[in-house]
N, C-alpha and C. Protein backbone atom coordinates (compact mmCIF):
# COMPACT_ATOMS: atom_id res chain seq x y z
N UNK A 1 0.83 -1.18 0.00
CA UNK A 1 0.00 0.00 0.00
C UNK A 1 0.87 1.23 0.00
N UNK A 2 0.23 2.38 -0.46
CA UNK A 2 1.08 3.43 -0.57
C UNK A 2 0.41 4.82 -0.31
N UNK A 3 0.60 5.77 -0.52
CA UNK A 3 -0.52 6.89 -0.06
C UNK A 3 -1.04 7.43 -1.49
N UNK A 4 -0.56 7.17 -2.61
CA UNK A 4 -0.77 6.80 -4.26
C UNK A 4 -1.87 6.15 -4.32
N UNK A 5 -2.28 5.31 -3.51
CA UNK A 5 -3.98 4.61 -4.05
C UNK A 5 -5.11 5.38 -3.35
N UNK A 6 -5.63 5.44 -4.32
CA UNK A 6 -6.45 6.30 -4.65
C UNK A 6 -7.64 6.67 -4.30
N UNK A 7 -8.08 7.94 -3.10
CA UNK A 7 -8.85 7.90 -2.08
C UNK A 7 -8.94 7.42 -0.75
N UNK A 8 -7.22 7.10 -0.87
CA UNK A 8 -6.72 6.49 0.55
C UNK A 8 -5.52 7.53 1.59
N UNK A 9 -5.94 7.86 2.47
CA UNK A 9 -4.94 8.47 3.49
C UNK A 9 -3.57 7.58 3.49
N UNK A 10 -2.95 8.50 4.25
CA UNK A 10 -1.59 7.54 4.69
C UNK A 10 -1.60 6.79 5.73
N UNK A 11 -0.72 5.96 5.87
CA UNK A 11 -0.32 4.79 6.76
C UNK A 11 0.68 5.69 7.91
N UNK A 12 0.33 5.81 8.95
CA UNK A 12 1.00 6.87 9.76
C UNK A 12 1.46 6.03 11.09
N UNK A 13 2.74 5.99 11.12
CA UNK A 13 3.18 5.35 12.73
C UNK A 13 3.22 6.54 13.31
N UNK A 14 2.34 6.51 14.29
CA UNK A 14 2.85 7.86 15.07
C UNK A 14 2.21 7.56 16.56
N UNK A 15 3.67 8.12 17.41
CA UNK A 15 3.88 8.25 19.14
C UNK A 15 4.53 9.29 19.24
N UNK A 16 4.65 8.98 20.87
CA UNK A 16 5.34 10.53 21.64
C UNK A 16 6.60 8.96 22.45
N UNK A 17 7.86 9.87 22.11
CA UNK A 17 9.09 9.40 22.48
C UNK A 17 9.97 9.91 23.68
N UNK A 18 10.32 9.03 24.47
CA UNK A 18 11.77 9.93 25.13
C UNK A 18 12.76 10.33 24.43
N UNK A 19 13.33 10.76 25.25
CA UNK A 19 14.65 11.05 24.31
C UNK A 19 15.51 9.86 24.19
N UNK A 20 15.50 9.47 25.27
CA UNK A 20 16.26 7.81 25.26
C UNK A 20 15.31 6.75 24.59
N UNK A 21 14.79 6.76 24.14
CA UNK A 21 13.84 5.66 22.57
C UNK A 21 12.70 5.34 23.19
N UNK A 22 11.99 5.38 24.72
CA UNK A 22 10.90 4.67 25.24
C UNK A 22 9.95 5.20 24.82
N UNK A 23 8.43 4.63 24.36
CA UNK A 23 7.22 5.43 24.25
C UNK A 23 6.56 4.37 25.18
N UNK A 24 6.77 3.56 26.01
CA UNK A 24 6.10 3.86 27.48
C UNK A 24 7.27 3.30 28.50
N UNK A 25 7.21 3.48 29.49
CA UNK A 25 7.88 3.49 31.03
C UNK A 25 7.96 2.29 31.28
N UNK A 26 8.51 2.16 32.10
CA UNK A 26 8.29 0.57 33.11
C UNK A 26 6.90 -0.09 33.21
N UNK A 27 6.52 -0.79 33.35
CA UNK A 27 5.10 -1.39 33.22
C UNK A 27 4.14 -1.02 32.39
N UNK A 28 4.30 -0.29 31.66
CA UNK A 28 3.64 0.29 30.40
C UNK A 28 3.44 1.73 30.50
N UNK A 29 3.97 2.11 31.63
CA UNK A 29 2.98 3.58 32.17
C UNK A 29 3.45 4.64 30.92
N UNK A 30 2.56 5.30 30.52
CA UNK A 30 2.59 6.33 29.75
C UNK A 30 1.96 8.17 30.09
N UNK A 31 1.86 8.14 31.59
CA UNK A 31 1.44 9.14 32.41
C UNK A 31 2.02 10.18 32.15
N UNK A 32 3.72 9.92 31.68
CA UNK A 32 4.14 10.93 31.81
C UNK A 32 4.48 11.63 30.31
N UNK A 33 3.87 10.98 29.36
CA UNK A 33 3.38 12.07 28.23
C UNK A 33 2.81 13.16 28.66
N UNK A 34 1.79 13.07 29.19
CA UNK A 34 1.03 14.51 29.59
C UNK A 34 1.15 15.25 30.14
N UNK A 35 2.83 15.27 30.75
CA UNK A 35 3.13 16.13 31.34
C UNK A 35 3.77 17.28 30.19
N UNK A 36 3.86 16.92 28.97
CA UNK A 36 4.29 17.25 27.70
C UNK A 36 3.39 17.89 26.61
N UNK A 37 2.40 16.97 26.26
CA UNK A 37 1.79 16.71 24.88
C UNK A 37 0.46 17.03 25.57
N UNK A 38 -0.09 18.27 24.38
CA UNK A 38 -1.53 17.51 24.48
C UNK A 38 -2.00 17.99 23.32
N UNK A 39 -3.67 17.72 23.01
CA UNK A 39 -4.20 17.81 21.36
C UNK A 39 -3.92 18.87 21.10
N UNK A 40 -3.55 20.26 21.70
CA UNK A 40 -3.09 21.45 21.47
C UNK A 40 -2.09 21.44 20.50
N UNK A 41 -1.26 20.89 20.94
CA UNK A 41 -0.11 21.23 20.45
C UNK A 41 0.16 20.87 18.93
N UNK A 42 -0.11 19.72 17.86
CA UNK A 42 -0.46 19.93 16.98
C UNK A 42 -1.19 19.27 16.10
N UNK A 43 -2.86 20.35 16.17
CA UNK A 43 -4.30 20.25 15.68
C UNK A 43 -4.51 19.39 14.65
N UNK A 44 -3.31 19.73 14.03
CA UNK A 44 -3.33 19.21 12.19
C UNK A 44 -3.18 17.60 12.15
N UNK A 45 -2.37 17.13 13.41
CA UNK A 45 -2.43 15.68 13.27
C UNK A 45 -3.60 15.21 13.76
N UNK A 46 -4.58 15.70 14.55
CA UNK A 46 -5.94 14.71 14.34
C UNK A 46 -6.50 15.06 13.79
N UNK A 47 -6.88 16.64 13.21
CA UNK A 47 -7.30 16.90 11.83
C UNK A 47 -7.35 15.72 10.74
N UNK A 48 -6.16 15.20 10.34
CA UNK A 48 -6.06 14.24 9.48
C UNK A 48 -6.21 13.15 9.59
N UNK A 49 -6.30 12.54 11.18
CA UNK A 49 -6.28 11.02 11.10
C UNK A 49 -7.98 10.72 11.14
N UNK A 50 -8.46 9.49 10.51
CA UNK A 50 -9.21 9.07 10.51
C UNK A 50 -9.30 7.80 11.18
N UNK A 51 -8.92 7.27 11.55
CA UNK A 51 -9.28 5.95 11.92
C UNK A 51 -7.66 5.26 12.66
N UNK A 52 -7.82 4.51 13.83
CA UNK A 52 -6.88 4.01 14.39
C UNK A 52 -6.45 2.79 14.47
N UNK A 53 -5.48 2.12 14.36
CA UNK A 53 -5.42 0.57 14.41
C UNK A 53 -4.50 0.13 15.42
N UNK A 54 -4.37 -0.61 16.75
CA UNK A 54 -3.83 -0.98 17.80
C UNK A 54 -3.79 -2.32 17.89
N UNK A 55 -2.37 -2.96 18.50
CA UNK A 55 -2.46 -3.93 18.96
C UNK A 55 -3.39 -3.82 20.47
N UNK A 56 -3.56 -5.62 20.85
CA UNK A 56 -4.46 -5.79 21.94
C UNK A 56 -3.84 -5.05 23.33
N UNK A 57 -1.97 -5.59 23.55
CA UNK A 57 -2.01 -4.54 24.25
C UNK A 57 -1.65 -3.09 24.66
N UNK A 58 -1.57 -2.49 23.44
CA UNK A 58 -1.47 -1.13 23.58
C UNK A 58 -2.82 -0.56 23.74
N UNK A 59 -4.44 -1.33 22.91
CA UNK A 59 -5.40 -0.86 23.53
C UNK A 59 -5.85 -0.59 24.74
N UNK A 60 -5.17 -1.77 25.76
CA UNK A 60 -5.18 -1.92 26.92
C UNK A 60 -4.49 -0.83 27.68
N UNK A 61 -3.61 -0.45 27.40
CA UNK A 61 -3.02 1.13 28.21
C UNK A 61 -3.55 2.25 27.61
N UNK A 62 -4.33 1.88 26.17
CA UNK A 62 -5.42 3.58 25.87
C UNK A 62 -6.05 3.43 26.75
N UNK A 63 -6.82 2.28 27.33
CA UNK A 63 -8.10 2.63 28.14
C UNK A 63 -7.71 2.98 29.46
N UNK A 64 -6.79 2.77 29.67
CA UNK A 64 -6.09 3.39 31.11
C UNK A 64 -6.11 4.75 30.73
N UNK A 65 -5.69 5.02 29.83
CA UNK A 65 -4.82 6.87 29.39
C UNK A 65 -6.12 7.38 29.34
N UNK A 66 -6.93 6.32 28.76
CA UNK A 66 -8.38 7.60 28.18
C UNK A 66 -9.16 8.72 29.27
N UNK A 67 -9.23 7.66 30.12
CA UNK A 67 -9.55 8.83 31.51
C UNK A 67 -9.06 10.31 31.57
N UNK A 68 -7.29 10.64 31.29
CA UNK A 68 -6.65 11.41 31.29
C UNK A 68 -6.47 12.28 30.40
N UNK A 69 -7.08 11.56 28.65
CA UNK A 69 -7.00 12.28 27.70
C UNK A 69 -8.58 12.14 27.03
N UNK A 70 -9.70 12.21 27.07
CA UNK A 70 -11.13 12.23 26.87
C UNK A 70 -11.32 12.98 25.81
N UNK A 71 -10.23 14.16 24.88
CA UNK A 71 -11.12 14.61 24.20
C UNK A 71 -10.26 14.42 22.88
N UNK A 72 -9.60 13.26 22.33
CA UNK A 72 -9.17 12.76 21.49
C UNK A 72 -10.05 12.18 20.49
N UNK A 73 -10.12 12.48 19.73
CA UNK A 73 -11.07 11.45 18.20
C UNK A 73 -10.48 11.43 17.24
N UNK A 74 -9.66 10.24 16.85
CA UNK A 74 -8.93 9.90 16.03
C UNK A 74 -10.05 9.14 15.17
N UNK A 75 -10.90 9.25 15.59
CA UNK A 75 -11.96 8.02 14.29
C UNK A 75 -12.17 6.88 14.98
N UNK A 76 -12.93 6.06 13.88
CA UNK A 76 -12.77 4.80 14.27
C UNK A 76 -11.82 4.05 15.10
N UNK A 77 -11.64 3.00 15.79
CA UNK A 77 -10.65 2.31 16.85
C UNK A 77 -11.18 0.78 15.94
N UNK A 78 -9.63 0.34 15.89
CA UNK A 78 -9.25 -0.57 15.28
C UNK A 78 -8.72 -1.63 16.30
N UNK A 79 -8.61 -2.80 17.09
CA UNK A 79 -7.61 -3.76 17.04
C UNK A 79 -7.41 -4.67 16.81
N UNK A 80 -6.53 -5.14 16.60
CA UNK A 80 -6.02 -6.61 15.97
C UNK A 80 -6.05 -7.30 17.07
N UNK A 81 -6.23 -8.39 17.57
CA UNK A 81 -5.59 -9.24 18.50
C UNK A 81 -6.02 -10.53 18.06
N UNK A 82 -5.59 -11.86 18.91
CA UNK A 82 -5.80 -13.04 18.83
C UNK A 82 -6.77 -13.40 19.78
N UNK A 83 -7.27 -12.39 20.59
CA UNK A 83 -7.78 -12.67 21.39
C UNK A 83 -9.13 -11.58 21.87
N UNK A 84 -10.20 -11.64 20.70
CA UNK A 84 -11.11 -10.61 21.28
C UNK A 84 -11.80 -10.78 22.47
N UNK A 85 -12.31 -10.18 23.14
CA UNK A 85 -13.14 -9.92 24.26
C UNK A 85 -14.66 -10.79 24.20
N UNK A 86 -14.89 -11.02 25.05
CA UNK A 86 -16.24 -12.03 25.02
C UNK A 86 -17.03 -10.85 25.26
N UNK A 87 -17.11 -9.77 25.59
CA UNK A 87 -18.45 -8.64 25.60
C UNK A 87 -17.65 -7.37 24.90
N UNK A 88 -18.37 -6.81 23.56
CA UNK A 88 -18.04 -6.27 22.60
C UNK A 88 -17.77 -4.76 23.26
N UNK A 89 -16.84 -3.51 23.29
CA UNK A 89 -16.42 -2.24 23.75
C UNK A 89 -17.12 -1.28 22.53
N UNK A 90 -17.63 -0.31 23.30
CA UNK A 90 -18.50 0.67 22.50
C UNK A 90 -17.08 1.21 21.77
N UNK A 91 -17.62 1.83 20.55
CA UNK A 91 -17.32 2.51 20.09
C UNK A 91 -15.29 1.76 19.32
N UNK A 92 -15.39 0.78 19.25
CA UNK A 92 -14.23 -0.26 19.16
C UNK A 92 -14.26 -1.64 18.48
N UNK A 93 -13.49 -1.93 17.10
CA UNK A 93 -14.13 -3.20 16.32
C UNK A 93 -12.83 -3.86 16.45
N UNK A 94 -12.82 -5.29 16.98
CA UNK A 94 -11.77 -6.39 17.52
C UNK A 94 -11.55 -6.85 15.45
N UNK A 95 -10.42 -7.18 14.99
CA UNK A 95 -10.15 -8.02 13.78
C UNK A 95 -9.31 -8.85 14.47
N UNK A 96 -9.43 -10.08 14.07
CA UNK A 96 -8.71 -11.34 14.26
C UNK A 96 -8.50 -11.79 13.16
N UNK A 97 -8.00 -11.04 11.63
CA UNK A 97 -7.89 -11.24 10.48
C UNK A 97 -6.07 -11.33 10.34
N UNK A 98 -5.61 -11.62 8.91
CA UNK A 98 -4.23 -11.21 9.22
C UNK A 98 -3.88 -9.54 9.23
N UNK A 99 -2.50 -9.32 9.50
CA UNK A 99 -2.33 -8.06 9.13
C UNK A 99 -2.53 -6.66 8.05
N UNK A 100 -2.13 -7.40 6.70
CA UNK A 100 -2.90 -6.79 5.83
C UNK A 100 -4.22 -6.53 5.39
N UNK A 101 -5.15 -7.45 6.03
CA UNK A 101 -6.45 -7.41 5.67
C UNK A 101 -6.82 -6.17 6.66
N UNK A 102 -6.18 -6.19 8.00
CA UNK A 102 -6.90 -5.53 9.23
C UNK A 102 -6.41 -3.94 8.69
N UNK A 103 -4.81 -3.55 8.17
CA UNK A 103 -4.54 -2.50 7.73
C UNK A 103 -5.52 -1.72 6.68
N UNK A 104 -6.01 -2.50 5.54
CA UNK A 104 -7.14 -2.61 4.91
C UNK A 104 -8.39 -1.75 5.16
N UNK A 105 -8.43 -2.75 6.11
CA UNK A 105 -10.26 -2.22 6.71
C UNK A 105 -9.98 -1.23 7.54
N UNK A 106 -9.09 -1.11 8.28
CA UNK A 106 -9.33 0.29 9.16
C UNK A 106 -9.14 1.18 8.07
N UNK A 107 -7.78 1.00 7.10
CA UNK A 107 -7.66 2.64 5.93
C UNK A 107 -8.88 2.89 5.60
N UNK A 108 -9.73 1.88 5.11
CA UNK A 108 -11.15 2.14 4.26
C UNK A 108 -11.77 2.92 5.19
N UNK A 109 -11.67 2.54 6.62
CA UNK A 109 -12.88 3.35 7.58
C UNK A 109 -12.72 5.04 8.00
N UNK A 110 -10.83 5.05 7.42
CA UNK A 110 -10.57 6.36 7.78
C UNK A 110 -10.99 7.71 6.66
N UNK A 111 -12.03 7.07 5.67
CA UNK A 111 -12.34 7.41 4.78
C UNK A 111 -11.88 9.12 3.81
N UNK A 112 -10.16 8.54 3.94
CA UNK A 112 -9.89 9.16 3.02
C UNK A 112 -8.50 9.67 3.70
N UNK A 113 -8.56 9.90 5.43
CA UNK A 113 -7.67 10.27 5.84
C UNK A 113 -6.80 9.53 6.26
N UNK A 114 -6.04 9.82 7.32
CA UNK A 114 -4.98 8.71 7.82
C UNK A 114 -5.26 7.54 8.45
N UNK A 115 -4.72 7.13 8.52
CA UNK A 115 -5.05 5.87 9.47
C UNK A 115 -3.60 5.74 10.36
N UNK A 116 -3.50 5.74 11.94
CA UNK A 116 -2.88 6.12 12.52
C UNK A 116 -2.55 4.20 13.24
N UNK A 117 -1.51 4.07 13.43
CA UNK A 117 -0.83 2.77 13.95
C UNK A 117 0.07 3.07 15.18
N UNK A 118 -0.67 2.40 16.05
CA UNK A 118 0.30 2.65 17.44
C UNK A 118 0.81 1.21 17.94
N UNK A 119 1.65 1.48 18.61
CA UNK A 119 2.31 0.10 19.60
C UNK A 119 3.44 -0.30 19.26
N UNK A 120 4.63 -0.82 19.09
CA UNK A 120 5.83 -1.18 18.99
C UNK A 120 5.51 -2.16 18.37
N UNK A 121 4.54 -3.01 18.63
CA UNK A 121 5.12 -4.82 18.06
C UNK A 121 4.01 -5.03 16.68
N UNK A 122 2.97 -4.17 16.70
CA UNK A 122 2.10 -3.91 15.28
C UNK A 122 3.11 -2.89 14.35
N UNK A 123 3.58 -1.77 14.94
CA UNK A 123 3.99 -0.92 13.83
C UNK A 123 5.02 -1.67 13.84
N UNK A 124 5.77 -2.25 14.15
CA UNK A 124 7.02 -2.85 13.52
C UNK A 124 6.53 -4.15 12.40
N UNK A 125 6.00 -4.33 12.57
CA UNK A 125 5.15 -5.31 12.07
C UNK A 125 4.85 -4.91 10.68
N UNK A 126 4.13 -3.55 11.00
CA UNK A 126 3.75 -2.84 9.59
C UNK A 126 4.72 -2.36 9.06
N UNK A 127 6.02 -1.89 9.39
CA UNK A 127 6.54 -1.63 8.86
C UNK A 127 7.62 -2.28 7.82
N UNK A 128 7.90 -3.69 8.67
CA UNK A 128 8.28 -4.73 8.21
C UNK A 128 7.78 -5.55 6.57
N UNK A 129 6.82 -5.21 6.66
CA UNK A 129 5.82 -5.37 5.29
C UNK A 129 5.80 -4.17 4.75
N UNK A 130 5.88 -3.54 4.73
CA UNK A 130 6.23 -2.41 4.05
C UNK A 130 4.54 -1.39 3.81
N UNK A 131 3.74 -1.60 4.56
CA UNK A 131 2.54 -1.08 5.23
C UNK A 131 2.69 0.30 5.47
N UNK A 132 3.16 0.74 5.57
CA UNK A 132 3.45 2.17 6.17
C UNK A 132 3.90 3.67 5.24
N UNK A 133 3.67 4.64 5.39
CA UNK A 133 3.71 5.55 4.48
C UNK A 133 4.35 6.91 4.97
N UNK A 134 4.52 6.50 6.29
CA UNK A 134 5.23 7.66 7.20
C UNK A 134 5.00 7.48 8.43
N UNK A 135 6.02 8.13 9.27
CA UNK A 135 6.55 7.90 10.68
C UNK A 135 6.59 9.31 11.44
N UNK A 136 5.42 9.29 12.87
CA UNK A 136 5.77 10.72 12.77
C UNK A 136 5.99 10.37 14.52
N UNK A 137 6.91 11.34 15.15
CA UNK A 137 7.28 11.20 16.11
C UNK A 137 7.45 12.40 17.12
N UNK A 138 6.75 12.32 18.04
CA UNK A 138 6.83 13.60 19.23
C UNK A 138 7.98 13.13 20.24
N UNK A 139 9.22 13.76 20.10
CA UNK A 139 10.17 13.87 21.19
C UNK A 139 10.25 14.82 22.41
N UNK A 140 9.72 14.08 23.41
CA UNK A 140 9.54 14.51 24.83
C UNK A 140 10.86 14.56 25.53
N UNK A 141 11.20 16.09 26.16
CA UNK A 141 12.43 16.10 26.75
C UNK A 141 12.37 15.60 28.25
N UNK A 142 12.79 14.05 28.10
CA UNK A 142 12.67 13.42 29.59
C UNK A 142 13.28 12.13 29.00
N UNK A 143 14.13 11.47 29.91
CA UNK A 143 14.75 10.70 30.24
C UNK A 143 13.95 9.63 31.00
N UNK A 144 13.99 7.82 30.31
CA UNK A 144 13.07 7.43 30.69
C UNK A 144 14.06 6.15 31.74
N UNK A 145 15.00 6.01 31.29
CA UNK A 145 15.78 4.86 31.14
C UNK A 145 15.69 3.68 31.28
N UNK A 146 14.08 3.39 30.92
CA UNK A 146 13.65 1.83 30.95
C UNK A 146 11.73 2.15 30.33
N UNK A 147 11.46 0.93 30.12
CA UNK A 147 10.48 1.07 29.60
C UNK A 147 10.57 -0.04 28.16
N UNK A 148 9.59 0.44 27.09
CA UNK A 148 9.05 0.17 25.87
C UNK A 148 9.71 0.75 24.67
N UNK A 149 10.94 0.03 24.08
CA UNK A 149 11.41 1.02 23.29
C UNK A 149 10.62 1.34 22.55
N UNK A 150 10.65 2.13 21.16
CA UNK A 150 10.10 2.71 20.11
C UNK A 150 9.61 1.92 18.97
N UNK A 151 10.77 0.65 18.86
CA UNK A 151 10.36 -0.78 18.19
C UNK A 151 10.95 -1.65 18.75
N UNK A 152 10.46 -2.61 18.12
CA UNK A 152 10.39 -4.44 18.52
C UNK A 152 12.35 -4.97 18.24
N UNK A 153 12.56 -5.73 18.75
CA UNK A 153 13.87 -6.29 18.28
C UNK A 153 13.46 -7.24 17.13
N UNK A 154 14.36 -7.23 16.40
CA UNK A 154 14.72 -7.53 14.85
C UNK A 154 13.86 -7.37 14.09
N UNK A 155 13.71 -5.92 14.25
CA UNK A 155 12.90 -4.82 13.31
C UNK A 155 13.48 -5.18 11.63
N UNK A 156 15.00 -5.06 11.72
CA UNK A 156 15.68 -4.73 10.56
C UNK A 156 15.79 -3.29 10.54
N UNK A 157 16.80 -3.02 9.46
CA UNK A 157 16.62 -1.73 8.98
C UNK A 157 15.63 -1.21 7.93
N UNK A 158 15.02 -0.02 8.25
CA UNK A 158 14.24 0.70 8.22
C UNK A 158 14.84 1.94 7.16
N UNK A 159 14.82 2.37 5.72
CA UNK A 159 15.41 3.87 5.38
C UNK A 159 14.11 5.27 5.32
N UNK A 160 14.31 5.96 5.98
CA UNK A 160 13.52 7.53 6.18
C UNK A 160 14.39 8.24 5.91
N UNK A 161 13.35 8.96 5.10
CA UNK A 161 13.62 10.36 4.48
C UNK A 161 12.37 11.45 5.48
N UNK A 162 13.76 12.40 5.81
CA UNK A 162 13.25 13.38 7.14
C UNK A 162 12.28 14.34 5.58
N UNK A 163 11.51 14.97 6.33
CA UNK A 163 10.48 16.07 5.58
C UNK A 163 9.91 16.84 6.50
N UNK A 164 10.02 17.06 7.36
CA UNK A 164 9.47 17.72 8.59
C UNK A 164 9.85 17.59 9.77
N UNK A 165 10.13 18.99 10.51
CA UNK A 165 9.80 19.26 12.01
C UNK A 165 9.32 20.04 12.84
N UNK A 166 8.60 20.30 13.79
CA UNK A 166 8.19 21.41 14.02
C UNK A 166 8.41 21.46 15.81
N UNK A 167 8.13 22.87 16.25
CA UNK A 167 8.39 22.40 17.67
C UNK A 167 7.41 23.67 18.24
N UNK A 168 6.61 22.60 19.14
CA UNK A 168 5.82 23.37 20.35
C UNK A 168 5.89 23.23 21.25
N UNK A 169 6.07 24.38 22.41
CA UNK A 169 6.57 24.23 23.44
C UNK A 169 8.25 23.64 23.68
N UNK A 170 7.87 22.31 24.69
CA UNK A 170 9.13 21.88 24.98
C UNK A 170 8.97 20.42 24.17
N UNK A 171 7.69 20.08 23.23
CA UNK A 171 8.04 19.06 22.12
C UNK A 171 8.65 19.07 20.87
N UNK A 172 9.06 18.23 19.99
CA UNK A 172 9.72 18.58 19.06
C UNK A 172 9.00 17.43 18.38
N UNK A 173 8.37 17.49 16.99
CA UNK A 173 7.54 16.90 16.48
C UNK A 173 8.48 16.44 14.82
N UNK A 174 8.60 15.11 14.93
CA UNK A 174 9.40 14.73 13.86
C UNK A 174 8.63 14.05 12.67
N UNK A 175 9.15 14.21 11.53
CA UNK A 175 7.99 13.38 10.22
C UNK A 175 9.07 12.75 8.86
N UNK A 176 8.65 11.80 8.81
CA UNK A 176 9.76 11.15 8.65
C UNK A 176 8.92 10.18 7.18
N UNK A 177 9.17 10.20 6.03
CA UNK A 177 8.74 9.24 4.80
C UNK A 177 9.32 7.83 4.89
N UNK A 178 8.65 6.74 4.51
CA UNK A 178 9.37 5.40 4.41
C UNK A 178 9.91 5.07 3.07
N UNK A 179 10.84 4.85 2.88
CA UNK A 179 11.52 4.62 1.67
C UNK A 179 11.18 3.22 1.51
N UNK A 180 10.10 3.26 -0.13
CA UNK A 180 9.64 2.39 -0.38
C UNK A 180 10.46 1.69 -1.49
């Protein structure tokens, strides 16, 4: 897939980073994004995203975060897992399909815009297949020194071409093309 077909958004990996590579803490905690980031800072990325796709457990620490961040609408909520839920979550559609099919159906739902991929062990995943259409990254000035790196081990190499940065506040917002 590419951002070339036609009536389709891009394939967007996008998190908020330490500076030392973690996008979450020790036990998953991700609290201390918000001491950083919030939808303020920049509009234009949920402007564009339409629709979200998550592994099972990175959904599992949105619904922790959501309390803290309530006025996010990225679209539709996507996850993949092997393991859906025996009582169905409002507003949230479980795929137990393979990867490409699930990338698929969420782009279609983001109807037209992005479709946004979170979690380390899906976006590496996607990226690995070559799923992906850009990488965008919020660097938080904080030191995590343990945690969730940014990707999975034996990712491989990865080539990006930088095209953007911007900086609000004390974030620094990186955008990055996948060399297809």
């Amino acid at each position: 897939m590419s951002d070339s077909d036609a009536g389709l958004g891009k394939v967007v990996v996008n998190r908020a980073m330490s500076l030392d590579g973690f996008i979450a803490g020790p036990d998953n905690a991700m609290d201390w994004i918000f001491d950083y980031l919030d939808n303020d800072a920049f509009p234009e990325v949920m402007h564009a995203t339409g629709a979200m796709l998550a592994g099972r457990g990175t959904h599992e620490v949105s619904k922790r975060m959501s309390a803290q961040d309530a006025e996010y609408d990225g679209g539709p909520v996507f996850v993949l897992t092997h393991r859906p839920p025996d009582e169905p979550e409002e507003g949230v559609t479980f795929l137990t399909c393979d990867l490409e099919k699930a990338v698929a159906t969420a782009r279609a739902a983001a109807q037209g815009k992005n479709l946004e991929i979170l979690g380390a062990d899906l976006a590496s995943q996607c990226l690995q297949r070559g799923l992906v259409d850009e990488v965008l990254v919020y660097v938080l000035p904080v030191l995590l020194g343990d945690g969730v790196r940014f990707s999975t081990s034996g990712l491989g190499r990865i080539d990006l071409d930088p095209f953007g940065n911007r900086q609000a506040g004390p974030v620094t917002m990186l955008r990055f093309r996948v060399r297809k």
